[in-house]
Protein backbone atom coordinates (compact mmCIF):
# COMPACT_ATOMS: atom_id res chain seq x y z
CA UNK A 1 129.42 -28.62 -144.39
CA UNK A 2 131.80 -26.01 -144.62
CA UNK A 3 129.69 -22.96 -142.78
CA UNK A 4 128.59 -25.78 -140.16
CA UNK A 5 132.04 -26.57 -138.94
CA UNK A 6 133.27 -22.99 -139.27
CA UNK A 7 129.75 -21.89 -136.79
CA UNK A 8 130.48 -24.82 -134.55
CA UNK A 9 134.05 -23.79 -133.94
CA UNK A 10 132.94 -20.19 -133.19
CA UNK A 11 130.36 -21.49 -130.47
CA UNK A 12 133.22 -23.84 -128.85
CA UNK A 13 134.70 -20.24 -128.08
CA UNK A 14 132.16 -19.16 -125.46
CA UNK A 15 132.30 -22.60 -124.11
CA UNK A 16 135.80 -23.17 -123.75
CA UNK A 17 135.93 -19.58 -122.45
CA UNK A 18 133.15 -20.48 -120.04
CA UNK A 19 134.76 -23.66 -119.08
CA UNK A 20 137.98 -22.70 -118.01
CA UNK A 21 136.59 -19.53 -115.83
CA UNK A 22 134.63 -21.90 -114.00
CA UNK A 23 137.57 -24.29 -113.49
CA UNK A 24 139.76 -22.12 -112.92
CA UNK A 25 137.55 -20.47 -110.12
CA UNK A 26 136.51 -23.88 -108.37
CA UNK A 27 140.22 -25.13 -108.24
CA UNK A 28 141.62 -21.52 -106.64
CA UNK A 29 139.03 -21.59 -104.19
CA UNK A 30 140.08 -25.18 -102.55
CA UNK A 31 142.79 -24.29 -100.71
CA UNK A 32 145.65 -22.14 -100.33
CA UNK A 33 148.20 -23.58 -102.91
CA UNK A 34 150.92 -21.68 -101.02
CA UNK A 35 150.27 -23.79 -98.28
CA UNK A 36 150.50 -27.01 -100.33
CA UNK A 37 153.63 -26.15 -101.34
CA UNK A 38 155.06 -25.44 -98.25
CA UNK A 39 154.01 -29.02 -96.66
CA UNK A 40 153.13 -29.43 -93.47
CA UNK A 41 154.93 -26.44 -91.78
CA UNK A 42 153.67 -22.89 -92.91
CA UNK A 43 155.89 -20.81 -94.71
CA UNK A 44 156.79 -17.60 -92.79
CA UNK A 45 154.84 -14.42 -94.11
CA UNK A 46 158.09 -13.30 -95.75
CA UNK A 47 158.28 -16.69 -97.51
CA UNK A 48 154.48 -16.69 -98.53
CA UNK A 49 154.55 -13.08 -100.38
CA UNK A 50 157.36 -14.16 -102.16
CA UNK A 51 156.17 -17.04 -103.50
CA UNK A 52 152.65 -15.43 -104.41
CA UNK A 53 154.98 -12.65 -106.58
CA UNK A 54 156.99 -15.28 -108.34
CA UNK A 55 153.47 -17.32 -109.00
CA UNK A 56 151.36 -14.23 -109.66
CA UNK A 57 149.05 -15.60 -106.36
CA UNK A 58 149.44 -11.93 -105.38
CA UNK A 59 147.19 -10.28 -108.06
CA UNK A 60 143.58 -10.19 -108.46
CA UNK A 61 141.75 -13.19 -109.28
CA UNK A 62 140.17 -12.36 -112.80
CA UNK A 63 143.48 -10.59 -113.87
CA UNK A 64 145.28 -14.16 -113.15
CA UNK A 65 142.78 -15.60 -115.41
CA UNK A 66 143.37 -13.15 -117.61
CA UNK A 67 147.06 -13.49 -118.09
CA UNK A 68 146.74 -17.55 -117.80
CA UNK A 69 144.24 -17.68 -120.64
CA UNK A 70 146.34 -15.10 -122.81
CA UNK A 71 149.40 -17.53 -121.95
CA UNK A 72 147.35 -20.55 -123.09
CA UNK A 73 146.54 -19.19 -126.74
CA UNK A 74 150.57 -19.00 -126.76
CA UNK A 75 151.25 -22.76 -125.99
CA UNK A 76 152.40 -21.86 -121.97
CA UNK A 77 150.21 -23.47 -119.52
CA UNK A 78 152.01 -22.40 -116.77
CA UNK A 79 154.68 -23.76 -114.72
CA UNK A 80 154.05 -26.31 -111.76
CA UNK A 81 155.16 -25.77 -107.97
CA UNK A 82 158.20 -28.19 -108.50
CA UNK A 83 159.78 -25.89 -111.32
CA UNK A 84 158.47 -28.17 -114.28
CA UNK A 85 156.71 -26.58 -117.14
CA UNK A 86 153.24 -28.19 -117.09
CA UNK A 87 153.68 -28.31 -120.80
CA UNK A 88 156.70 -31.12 -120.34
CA UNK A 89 154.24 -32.67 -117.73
CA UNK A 90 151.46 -33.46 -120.64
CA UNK A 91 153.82 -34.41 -122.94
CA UNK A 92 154.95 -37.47 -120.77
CA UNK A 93 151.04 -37.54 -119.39
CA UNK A 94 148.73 -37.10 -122.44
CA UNK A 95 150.80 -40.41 -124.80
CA UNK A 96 149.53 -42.90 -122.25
CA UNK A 97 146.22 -41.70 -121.09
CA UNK A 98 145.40 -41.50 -124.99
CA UNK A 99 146.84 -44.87 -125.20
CA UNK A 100 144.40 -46.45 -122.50
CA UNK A 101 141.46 -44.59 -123.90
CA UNK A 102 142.29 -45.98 -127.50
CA UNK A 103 142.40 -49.51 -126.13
CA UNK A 104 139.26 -48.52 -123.48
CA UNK A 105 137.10 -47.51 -126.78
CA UNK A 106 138.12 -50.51 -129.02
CA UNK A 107 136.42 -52.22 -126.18
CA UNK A 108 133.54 -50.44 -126.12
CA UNK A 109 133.16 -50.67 -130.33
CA UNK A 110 134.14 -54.22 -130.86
CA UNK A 111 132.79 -56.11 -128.16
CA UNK A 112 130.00 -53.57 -126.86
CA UNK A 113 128.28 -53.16 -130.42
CA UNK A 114 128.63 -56.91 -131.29
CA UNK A 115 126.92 -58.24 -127.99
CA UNK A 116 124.09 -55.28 -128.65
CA UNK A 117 123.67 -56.29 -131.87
CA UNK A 118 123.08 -60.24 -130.64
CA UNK A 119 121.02 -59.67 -127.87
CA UNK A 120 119.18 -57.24 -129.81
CA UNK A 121 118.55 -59.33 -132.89
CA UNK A 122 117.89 -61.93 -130.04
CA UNK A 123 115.24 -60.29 -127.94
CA UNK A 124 114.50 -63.01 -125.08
CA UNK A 125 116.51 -65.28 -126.08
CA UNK A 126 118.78 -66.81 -122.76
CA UNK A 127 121.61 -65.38 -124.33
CA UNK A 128 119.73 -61.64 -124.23
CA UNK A 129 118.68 -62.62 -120.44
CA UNK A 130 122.63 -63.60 -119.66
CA UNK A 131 124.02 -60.21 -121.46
CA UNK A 132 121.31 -58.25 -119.66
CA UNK A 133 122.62 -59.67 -116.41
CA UNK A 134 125.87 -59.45 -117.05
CA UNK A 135 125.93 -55.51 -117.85
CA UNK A 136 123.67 -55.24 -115.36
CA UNK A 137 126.62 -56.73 -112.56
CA UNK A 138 129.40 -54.53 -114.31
CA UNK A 139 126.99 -51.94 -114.02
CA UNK A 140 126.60 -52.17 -110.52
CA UNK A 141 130.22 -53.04 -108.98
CA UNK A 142 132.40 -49.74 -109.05
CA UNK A 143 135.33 -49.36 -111.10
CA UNK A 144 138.02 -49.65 -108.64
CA UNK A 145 136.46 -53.03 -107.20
CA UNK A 146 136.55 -54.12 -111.02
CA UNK A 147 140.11 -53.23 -111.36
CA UNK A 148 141.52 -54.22 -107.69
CA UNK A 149 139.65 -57.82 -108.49
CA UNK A 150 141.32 -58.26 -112.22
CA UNK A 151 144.49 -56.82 -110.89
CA UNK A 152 144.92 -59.54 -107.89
CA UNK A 153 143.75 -62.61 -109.99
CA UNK A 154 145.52 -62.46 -113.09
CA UNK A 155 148.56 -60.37 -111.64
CA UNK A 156 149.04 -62.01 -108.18
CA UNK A 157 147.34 -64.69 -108.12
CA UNK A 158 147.81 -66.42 -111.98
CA UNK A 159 150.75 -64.16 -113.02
CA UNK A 160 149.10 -63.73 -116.41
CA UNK A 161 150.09 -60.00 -116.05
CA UNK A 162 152.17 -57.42 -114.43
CA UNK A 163 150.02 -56.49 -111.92
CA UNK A 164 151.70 -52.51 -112.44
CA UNK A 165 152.08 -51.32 -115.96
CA UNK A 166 155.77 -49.83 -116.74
CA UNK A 167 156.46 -46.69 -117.33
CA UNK A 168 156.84 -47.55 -121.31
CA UNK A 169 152.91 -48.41 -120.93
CA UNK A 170 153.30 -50.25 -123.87
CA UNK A 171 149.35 -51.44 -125.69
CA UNK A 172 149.86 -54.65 -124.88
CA UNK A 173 150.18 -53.95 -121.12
CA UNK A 174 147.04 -51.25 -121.10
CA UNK A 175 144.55 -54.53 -121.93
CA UNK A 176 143.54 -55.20 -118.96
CA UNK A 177 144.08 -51.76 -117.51
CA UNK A 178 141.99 -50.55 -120.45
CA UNK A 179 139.11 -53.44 -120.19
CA UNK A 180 138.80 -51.71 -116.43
CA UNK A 181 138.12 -48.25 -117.72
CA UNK A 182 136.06 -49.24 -120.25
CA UNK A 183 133.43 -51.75 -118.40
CA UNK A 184 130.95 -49.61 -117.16
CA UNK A 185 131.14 -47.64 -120.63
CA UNK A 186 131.01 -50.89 -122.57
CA UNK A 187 128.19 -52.14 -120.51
CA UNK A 188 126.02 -49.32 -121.24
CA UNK A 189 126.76 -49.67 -125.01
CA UNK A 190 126.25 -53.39 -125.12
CA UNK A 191 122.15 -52.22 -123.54
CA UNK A 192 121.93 -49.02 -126.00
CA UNK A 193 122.97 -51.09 -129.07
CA UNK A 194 120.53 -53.85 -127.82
CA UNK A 195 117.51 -51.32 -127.45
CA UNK A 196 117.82 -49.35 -130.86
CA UNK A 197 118.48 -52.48 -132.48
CA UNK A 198 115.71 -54.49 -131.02
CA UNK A 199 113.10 -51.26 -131.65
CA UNK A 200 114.38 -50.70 -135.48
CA UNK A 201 114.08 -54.28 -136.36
CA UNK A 202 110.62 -53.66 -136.68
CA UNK A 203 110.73 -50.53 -138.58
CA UNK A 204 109.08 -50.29 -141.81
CA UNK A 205 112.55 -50.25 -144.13
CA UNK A 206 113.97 -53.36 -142.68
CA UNK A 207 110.37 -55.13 -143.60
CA UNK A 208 111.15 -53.52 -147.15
CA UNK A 209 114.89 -54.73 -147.07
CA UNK A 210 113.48 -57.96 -146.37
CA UNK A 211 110.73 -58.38 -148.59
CA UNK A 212 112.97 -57.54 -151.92
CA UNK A 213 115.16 -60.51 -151.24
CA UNK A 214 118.27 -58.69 -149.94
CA UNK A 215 120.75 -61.08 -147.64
CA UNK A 216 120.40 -61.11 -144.00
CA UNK A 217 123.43 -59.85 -143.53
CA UNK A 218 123.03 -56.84 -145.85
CA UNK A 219 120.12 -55.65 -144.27
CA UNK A 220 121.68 -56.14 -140.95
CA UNK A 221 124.93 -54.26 -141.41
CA UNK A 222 123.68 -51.65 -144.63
CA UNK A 223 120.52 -50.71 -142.91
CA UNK A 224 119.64 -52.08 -139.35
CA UNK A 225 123.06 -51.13 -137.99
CA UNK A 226 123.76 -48.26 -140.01
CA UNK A 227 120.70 -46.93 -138.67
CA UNK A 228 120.73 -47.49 -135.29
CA UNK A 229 124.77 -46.50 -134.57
CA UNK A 230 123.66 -42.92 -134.24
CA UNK A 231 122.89 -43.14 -130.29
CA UNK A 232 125.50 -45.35 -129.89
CA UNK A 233 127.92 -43.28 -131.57
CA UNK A 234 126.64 -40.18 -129.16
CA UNK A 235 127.34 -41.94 -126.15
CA UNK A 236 130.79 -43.16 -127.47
CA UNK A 237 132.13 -39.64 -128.76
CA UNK A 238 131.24 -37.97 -125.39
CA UNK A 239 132.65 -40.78 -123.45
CA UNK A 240 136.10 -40.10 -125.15
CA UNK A 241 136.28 -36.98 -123.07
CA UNK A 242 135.14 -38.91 -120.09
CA UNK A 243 137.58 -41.80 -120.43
CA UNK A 244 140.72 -39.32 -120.35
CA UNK A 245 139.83 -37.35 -117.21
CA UNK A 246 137.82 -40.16 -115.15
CA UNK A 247 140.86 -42.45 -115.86
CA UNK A 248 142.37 -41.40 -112.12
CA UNK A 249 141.03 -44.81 -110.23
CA UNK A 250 142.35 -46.89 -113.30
CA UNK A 251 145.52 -45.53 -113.40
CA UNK A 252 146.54 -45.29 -109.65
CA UNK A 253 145.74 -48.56 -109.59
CA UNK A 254 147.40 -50.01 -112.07
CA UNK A 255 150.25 -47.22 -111.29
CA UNK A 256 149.64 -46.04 -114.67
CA UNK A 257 151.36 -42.29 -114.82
CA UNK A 258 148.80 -40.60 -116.81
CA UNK A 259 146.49 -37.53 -117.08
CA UNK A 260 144.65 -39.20 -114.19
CA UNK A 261 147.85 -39.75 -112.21
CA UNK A 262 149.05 -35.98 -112.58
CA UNK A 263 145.42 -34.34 -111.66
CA UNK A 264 145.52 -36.69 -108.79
CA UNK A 265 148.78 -35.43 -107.67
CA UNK A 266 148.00 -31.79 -108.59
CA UNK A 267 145.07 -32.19 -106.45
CA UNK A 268 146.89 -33.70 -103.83
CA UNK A 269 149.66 -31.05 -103.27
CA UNK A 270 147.12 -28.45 -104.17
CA UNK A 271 149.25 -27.40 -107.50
CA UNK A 272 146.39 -24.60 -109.40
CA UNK A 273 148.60 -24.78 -112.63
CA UNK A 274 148.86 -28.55 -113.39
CA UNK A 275 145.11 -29.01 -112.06
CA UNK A 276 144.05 -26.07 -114.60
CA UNK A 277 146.56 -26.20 -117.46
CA UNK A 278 145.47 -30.68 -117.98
CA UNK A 279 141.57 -29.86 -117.40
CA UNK A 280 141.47 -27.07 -120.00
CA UNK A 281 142.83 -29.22 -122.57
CA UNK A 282 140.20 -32.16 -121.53
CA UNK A 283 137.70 -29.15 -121.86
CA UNK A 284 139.42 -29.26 -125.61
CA UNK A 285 138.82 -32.65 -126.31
CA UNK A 286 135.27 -32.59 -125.06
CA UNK A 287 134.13 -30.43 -127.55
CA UNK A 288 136.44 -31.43 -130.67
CA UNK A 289 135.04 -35.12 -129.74
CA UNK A 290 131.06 -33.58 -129.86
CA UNK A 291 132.13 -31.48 -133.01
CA UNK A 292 133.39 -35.18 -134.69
CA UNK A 293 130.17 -37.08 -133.73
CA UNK A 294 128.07 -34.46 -135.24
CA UNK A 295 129.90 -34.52 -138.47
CA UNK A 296 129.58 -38.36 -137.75
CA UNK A 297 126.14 -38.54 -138.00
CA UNK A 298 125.86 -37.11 -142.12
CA UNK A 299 127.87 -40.58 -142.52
CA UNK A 300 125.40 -42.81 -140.74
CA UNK A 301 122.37 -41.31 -141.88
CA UNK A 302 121.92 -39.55 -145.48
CA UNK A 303 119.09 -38.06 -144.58
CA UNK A 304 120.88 -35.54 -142.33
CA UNK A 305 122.70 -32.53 -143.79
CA UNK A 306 124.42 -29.88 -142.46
CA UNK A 307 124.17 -25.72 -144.20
């Protein structure tokens, strides 16, 4: 297990290194940041080259990589347009995005598993056929209808909520906030639970389970569910990843300052070292969260081992 995790982190390097040169090329091609951070009026030439100095906008493009990713292994991400050090920017950021995607996963494990495993131990059933449709309706309506609709019912309209979150973003105020991000996800692990479950009912060592006498329950939990987590628990670890940076519509809505809220305003004004410095740690938690699901699956399954 030891050599596995040790050869896994060695091939994240090549990735991560791959990763960032291909964000970091897509964001400096969008637009002149210069530009964005002189507003609406151009900055006089004079202006302009001194600003590319102080930035380092004035040397080549893979020697600004370069000098970024050395600064990077040294814990210094850069420093944004406004003066800030993007560092002090995730440390107010990263808390409450991680927040909402703890609350957004719960979701996703508590109630997505258990209405899988129903629907899937109750294939046709009318309680399959209403789950089915139901996912099938979150499924469909995009995430920022979901979360405008939630937001001006039981905010506005009921007052059963804030209908912003504060800047504490406390867990109790992320519920609803983190019931938004999570639908779509939670959908599509309420039909993945349902399908595995449904297709290794049948298998040969739940009839064997059975047929000694073991509890229901047993056999559902110690070796139907056990079994059939492993897709499930795929889908979930690289959704972590996908939670943190797609949390943007959630969290403008809800006014939730977050990763999603800073990318959005680093896109906005064009800023290359907030945009770069929060996606190359998402990059980070991409892989460490593929890295855990592998190691993951040893638990689930015994028959899986890793050299």
């Amino acid at each position: 297990m030891g050599r596995y995790v040790a050869r896994r982190l060695l091939q994240m390097v090549p990735v991560f290194i791959g990763a960032t040169l291909l964000i970091f090329l897509m964001v400096n091609v969008m637009g002149d940041p210069i530009a964005g951070l002189c507003g609406e009026r151009a900055c006089d030439p004079a202006t302009a080259a001194q600003l590319k100095r102080e930035f380092g906008l004035d040397q080549p493009l893979w020697r600004q990589y370069v000098t970024y990713m050395g600064n990077v292994f040294t814990g210094n991400f850069g420093t944004a347009f406004n003066g800030q050090p993007v560092t002090e920017l995730m440390a107010a950021a990263f808390p409450v995005t991680v927040r909402l995607t703890v609350v957004a996963i719960l979701f996703e494990i508590v109630v997505g598993i258990a209405l899988g495993v129903v629907t899937g131990l109750r294939r046709g059933h009318p309680v399959d056929t209403g789950v089915l449709l139901a996912t099938l309706v979150v499924i469909s309506v995009p995430t920022f209808v979901t979360g405008l609709l939630l937001q001006l019912l039981l905010g506005v309209s009921w007052g059963w909520i804030r209908p912003s979150v504060s800047p504490a973003a406390g867990f109790g105020e992320l519920i609803v906030p983190g019931l938004v991000l999570a639908s779509v996800s939670l959908a599509y692990v309420t039909r993945l639970t349902r399908t595995t479950i449904a297709e290794n009912k049948r298998a040969d060592y739940v009839r064997t389970a059975t047929a000694k006498g073991l509890p229901r329950r047993r056999v559902i939990t110690r070796h139907l569910l056990r079994n059939s987590l492993i897709p499930v628990v795929t889908f979930i670890g690289t959704d972590i990843g996908a939670l943190m940076g797609g949390a943007i519509v959630t969290e403008r809505i809800f006014n939730i300052h977050g990763v999603g809220y800073q990318l959005y305003q680093g896109i906005l004004r064009q800023n290359t070292q907030t945009v770069v410095g929060f996606v190359t740690v998402l990059v980070l938690v991409f892989l460490l969260a593929n890295l855990l699901v592998d190691l993951l699956y040893a638990v689930l399954d015994p028959r899986i081992r890793y050299a």
